[in-house]
PDB file of N, CA and C in Angstrom:
ATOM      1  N   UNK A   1    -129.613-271.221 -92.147  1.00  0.00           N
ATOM      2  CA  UNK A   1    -130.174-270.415 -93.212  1.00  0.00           C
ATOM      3  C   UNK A   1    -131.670-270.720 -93.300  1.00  0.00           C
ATOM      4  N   UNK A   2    -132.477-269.851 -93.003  1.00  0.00           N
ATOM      5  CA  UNK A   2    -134.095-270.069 -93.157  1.00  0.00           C
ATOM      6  C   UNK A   2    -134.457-271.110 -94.677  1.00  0.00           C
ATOM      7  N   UNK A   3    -135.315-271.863 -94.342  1.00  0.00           N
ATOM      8  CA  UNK A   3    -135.967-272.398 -95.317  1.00  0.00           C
ATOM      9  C   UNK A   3    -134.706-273.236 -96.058  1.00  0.00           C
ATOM     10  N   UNK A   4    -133.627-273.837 -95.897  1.00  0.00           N
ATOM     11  CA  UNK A   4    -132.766-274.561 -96.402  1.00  0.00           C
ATOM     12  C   UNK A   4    -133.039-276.087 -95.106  1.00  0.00           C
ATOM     13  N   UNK A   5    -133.332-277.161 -96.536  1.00  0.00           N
ATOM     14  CA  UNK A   5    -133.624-278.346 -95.211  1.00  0.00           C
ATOM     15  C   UNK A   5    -132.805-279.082 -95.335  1.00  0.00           C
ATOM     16  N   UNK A   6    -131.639-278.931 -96.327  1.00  0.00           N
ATOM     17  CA  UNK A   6    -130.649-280.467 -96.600  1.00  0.00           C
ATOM     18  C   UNK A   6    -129.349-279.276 -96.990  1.00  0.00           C
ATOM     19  N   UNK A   7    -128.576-279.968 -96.468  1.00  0.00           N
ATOM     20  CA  UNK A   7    -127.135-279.251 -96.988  1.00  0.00           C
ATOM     21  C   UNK A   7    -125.810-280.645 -96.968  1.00  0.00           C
ATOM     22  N   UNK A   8    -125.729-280.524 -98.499  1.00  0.00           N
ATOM     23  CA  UNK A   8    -124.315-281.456 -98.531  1.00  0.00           C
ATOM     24  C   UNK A   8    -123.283-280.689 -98.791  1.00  0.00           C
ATOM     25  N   UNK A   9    -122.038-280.731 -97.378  1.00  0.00           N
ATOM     26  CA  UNK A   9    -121.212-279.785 -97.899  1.00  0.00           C
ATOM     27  C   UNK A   9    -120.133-281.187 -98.152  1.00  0.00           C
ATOM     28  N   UNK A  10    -119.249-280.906 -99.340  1.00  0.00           N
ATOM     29  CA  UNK A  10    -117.878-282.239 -99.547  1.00  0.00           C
ATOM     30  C   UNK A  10    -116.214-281.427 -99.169  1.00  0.00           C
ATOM     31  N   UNK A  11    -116.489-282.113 -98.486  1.00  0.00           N
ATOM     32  CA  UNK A  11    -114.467-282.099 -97.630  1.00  0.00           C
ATOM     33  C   UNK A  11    -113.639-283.107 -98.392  1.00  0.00           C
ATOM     34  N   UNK A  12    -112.545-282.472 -98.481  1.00  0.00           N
ATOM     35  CA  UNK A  12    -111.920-283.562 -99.033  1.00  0.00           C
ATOM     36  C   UNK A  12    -110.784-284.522 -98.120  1.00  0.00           C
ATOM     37  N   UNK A  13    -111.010-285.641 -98.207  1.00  0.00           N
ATOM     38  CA  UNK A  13    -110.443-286.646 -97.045  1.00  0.00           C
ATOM     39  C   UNK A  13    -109.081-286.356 -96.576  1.00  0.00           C
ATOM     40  N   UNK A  14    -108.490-286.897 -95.540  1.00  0.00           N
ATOM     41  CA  UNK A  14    -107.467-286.105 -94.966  1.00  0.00           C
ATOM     42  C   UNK A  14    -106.611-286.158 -95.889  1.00  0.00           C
ATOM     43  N   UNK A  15    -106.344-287.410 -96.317  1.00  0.00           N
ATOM     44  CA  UNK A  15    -104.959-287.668 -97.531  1.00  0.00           C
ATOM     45  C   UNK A  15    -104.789-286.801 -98.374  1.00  0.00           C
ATOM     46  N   UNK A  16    -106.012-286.152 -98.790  1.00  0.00           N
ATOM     47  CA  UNK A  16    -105.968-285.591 -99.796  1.00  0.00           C
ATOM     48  C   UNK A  16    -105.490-284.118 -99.423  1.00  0.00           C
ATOM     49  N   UNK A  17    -106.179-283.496 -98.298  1.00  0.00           N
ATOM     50  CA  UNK A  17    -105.989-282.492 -97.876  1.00  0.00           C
ATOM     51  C   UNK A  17    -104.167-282.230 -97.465  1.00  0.00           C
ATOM     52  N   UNK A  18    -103.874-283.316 -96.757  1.00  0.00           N
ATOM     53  CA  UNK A  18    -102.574-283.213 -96.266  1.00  0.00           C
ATOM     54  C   UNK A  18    -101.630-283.582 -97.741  1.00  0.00           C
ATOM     55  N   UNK A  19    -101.789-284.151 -98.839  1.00  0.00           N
ATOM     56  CA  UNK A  19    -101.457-283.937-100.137  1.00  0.00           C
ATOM     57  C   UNK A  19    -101.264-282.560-100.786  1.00  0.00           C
ATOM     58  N   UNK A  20    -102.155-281.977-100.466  1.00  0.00           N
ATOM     59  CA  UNK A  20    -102.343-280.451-101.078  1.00  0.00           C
ATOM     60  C   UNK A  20    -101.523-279.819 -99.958  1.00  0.00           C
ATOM     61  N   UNK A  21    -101.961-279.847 -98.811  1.00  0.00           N
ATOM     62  CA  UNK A  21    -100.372-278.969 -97.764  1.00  0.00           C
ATOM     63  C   UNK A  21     -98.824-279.355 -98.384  1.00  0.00           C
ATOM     64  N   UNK A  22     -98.684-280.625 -98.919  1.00  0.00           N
ATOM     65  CA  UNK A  22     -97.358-280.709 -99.148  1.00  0.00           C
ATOM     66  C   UNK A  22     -97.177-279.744 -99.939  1.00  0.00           C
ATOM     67  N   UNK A  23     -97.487-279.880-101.143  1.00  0.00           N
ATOM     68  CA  UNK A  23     -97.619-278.595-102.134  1.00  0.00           C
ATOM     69  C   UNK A  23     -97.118-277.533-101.701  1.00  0.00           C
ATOM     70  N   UNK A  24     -97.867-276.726-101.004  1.00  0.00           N
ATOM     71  CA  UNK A  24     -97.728-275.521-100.118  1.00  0.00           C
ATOM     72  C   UNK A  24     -96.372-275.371 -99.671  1.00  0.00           C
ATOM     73  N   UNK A  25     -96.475-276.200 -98.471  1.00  0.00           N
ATOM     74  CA  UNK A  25     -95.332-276.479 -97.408  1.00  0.00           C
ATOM     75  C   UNK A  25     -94.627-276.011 -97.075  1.00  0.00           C
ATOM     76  N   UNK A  26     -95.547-274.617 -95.967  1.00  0.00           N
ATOM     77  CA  UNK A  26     -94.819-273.430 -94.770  1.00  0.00           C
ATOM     78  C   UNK A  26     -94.560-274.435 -93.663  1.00  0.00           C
ATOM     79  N   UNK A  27     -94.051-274.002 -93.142  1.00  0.00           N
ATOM     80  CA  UNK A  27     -94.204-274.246 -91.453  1.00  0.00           C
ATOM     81  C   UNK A  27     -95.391-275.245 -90.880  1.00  0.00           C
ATOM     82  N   UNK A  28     -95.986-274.424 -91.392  1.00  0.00           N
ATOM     83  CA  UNK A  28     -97.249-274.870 -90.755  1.00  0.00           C
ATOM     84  C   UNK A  28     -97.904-275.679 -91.278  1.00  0.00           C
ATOM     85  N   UNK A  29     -97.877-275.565 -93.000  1.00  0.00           N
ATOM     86  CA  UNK A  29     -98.435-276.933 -93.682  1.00  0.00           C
ATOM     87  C   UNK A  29     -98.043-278.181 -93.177  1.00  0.00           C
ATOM     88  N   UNK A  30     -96.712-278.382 -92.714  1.00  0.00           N
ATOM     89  CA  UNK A  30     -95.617-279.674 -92.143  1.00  0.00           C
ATOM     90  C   UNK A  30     -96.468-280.058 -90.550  1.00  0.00           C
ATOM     91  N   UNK A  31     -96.834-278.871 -89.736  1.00  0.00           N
ATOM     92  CA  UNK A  31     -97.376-278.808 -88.348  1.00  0.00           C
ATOM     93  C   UNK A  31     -98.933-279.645 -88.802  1.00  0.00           C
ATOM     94  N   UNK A  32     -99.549-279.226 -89.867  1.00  0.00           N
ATOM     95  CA  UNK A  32    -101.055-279.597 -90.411  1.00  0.00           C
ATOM     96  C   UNK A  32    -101.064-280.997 -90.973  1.00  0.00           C
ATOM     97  N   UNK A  33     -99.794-281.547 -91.619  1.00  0.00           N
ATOM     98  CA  UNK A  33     -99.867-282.789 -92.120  1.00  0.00           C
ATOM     99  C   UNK A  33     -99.277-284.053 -91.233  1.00  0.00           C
ATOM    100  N   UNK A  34     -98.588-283.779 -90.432  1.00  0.00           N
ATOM    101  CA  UNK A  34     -98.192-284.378 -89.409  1.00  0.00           C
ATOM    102  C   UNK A  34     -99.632-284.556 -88.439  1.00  0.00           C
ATOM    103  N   UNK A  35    -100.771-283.696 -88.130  1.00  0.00           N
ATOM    104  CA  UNK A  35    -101.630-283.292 -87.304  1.00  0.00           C
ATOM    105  C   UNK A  35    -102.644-284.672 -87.885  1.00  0.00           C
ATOM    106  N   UNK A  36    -102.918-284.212 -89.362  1.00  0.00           N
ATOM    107  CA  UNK A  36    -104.145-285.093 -90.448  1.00  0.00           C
ATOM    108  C   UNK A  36    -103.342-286.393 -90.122  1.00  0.00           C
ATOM    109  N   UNK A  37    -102.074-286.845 -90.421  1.00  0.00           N
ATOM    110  CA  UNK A  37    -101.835-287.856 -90.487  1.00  0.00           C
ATOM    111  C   UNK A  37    -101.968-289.060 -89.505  1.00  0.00           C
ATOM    112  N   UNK A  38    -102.330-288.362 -87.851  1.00  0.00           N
ATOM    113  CA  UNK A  38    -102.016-288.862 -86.475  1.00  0.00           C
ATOM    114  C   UNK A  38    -103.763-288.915 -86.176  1.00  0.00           C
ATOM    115  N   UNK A  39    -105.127-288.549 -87.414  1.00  0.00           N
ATOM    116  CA  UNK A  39    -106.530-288.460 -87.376  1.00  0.00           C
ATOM    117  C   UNK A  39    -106.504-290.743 -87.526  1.00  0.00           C
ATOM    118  N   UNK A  40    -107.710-290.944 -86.998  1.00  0.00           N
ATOM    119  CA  UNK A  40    -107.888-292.343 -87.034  1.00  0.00           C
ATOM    120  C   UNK A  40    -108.335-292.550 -88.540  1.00  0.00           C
ATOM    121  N   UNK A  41    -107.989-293.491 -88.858  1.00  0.00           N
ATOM    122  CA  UNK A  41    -108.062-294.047 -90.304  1.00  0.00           C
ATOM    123  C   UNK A  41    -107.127-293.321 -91.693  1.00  0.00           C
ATOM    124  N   UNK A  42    -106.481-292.692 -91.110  1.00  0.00           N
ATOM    125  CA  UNK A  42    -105.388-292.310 -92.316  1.00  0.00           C
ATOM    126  C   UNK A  42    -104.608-293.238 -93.177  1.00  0.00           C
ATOM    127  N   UNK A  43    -104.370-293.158 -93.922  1.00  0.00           N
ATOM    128  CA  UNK A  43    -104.195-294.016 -94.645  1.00  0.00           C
ATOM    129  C   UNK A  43    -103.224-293.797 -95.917  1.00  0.00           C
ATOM    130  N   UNK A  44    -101.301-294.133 -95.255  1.00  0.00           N
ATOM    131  CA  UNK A  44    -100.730-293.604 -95.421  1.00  0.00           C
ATOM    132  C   UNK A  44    -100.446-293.882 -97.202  1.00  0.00           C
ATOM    133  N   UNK A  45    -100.878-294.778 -97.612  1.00  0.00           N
ATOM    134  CA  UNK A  45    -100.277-295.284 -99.102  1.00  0.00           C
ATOM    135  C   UNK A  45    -101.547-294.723 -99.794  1.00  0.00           C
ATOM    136  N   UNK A  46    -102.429-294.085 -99.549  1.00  0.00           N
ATOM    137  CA  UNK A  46    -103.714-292.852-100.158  1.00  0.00           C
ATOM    138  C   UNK A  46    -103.091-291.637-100.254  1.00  0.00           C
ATOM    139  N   UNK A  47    -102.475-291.636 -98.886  1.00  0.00           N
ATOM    140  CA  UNK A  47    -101.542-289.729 -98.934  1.00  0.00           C
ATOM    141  C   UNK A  47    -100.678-290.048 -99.955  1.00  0.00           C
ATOM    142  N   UNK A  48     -99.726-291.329-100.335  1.00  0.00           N
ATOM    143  CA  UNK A  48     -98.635-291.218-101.234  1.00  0.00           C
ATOM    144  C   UNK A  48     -99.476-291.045-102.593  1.00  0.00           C
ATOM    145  N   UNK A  49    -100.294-292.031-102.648  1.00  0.00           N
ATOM    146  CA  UNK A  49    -100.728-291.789-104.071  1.00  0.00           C
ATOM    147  C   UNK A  49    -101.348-290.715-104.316  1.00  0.00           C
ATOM    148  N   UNK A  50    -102.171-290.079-103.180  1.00  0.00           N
ATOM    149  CA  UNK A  50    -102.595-288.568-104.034  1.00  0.00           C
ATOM    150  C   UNK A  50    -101.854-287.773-104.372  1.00  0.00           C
ATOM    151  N   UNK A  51    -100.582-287.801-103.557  1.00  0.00           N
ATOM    152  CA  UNK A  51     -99.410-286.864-103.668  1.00  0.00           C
ATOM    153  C   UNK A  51     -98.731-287.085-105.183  1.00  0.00           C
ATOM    154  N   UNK A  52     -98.520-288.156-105.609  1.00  0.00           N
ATOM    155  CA  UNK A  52     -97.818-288.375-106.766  1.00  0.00           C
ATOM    156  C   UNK A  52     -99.136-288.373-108.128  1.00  0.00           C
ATOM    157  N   UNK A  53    -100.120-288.929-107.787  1.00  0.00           N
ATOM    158  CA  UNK A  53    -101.135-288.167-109.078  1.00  0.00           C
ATOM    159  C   UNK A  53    -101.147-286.532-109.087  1.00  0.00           C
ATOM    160  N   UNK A  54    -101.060-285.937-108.146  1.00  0.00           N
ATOM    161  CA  UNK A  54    -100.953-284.390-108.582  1.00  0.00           C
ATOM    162  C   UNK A  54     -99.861-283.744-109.229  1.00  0.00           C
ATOM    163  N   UNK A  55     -98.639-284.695-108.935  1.00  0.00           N
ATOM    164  CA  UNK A  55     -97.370-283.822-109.227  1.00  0.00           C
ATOM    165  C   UNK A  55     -97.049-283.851-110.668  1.00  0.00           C
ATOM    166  N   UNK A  56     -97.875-284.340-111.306  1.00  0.00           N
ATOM    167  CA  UNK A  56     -97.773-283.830-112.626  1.00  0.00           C
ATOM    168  C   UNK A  56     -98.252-282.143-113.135  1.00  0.00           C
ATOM    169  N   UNK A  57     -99.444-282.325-112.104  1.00  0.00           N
ATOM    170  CA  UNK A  57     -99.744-281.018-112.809  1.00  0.00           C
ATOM    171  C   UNK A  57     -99.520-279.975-111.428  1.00  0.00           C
ATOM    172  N   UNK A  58     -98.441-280.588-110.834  1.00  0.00           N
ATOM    173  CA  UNK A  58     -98.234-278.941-109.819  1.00  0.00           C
ATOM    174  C   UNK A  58     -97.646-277.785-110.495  1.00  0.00           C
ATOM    175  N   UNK A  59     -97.138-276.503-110.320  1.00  0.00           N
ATOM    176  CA  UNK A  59     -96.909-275.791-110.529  1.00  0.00           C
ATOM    177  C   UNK A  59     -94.911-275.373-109.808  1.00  0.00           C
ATOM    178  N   UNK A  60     -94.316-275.585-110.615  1.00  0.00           N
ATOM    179  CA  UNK A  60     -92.966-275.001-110.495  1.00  0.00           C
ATOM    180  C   UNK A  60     -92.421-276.693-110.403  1.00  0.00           C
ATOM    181  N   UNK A  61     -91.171-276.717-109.690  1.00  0.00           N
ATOM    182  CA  UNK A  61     -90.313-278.106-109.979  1.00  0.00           C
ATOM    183  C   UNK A  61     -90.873-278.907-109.216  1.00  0.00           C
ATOM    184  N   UNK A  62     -91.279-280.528-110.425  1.00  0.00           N
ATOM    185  CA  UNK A  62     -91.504-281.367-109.868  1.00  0.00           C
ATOM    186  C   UNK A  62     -90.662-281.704-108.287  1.00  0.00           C
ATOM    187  N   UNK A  63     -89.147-281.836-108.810  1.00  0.00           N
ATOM    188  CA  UNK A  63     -88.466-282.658-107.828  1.00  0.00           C
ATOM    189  C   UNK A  63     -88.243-281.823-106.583  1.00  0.00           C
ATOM    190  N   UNK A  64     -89.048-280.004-106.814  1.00  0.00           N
ATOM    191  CA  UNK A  64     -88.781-279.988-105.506  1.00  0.00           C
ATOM    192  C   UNK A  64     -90.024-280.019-104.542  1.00  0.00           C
ATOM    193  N   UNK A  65     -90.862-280.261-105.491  1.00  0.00           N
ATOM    194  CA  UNK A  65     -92.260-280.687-104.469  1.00  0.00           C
ATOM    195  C   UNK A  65     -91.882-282.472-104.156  1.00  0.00           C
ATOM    196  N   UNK A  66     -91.576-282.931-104.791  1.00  0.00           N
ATOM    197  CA  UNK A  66     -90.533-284.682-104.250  1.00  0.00           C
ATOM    198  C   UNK A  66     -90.389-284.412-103.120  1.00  0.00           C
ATOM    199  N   UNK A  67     -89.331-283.492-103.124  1.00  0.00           N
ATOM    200  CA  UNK A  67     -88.260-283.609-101.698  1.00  0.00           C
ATOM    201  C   UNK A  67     -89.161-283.338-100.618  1.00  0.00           C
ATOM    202  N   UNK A  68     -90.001-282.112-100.526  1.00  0.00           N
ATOM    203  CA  UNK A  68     -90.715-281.641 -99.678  1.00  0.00           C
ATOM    204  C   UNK A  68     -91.742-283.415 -99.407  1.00  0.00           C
ATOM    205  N   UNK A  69     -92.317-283.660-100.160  1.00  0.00           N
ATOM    206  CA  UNK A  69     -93.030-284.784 -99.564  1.00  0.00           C
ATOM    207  C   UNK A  69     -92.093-285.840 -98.669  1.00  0.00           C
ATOM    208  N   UNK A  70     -90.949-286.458 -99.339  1.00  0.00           N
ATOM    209  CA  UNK A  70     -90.344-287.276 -98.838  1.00  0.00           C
ATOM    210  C   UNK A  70     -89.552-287.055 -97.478  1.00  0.00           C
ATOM    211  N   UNK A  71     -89.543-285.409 -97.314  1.00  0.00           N
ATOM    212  CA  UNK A  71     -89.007-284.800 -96.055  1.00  0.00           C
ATOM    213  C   UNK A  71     -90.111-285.294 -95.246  1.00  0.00           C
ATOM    214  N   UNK A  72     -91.477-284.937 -95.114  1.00  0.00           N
ATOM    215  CA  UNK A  72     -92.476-285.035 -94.028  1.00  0.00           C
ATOM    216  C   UNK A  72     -92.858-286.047 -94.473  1.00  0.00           C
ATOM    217  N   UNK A  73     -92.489-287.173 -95.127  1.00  0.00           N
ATOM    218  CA  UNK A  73     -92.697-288.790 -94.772  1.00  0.00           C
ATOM    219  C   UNK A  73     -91.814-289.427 -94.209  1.00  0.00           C
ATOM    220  N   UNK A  74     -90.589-288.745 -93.870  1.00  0.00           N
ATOM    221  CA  UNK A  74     -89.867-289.280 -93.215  1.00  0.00           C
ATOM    222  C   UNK A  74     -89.722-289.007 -91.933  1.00  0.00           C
ATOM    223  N   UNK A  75     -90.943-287.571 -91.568  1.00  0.00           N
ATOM    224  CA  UNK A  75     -91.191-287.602 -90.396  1.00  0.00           C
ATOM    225  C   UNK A  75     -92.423-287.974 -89.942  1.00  0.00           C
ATOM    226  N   UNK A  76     -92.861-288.279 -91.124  1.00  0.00           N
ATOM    227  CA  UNK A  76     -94.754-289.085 -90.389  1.00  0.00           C
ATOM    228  C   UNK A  76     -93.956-290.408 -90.050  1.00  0.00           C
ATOM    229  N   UNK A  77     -92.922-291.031 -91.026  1.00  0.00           N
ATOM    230  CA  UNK A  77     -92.646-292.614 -90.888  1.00  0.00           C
ATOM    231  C   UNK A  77     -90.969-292.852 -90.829  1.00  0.00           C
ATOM    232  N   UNK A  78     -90.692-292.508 -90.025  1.00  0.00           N
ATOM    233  CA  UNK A  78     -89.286-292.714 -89.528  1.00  0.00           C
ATOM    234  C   UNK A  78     -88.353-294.362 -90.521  1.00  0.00           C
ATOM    235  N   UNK A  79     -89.124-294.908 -89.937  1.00  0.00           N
ATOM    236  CA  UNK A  79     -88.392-296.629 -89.832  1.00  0.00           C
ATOM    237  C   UNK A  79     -88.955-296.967 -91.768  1.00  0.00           C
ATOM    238  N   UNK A  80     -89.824-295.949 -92.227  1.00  0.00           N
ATOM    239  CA  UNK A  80     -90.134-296.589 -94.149  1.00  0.00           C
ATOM    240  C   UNK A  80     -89.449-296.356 -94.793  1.00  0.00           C
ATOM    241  N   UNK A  81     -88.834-297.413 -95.721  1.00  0.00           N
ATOM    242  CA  UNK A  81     -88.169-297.025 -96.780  1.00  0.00           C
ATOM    243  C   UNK A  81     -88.946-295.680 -97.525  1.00  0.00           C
TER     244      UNK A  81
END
């Protein structure tokens, strides 16, 4: 962009991002969080906790945005309680 000399754009870190796919959670959100999760420095007890600070204020049933997380943590982490 002419005459623009600094640009801060903010992403939000993978955890967080792959937090918000659970939410979602087509097909492809599961293909996207599995993807973020396998990025270097992930940091799997950040994804849990962002996941569970939001689920207060998600939208429709808590417990079935639960399940959906605990489904694709049990395929990011096979062997975790």
């Amino acid at each position: 962009m002419p005459g623009l000399r600094f640009l801060r754009v903010l992403t939000p870190a993978a955890e967080d991002l792959a937090a918000m796919k659970v939410f979602r959670f087509h097909a492809k959100d599961a293909e996207d969080v599995v993807a973020l999760a396998g990025t270097r420095g992930f940091d799997r007890e950040r994804f849990r906790s962002a996941f569970f600070a939001a689920l207060p204020a998600a939208i429709g049933s808590p417990s079935w945005h639960e399940q959906s997380f605990w489904m694709i943590w049990g395929r990011l982490y096979p062997s975790s309680p």
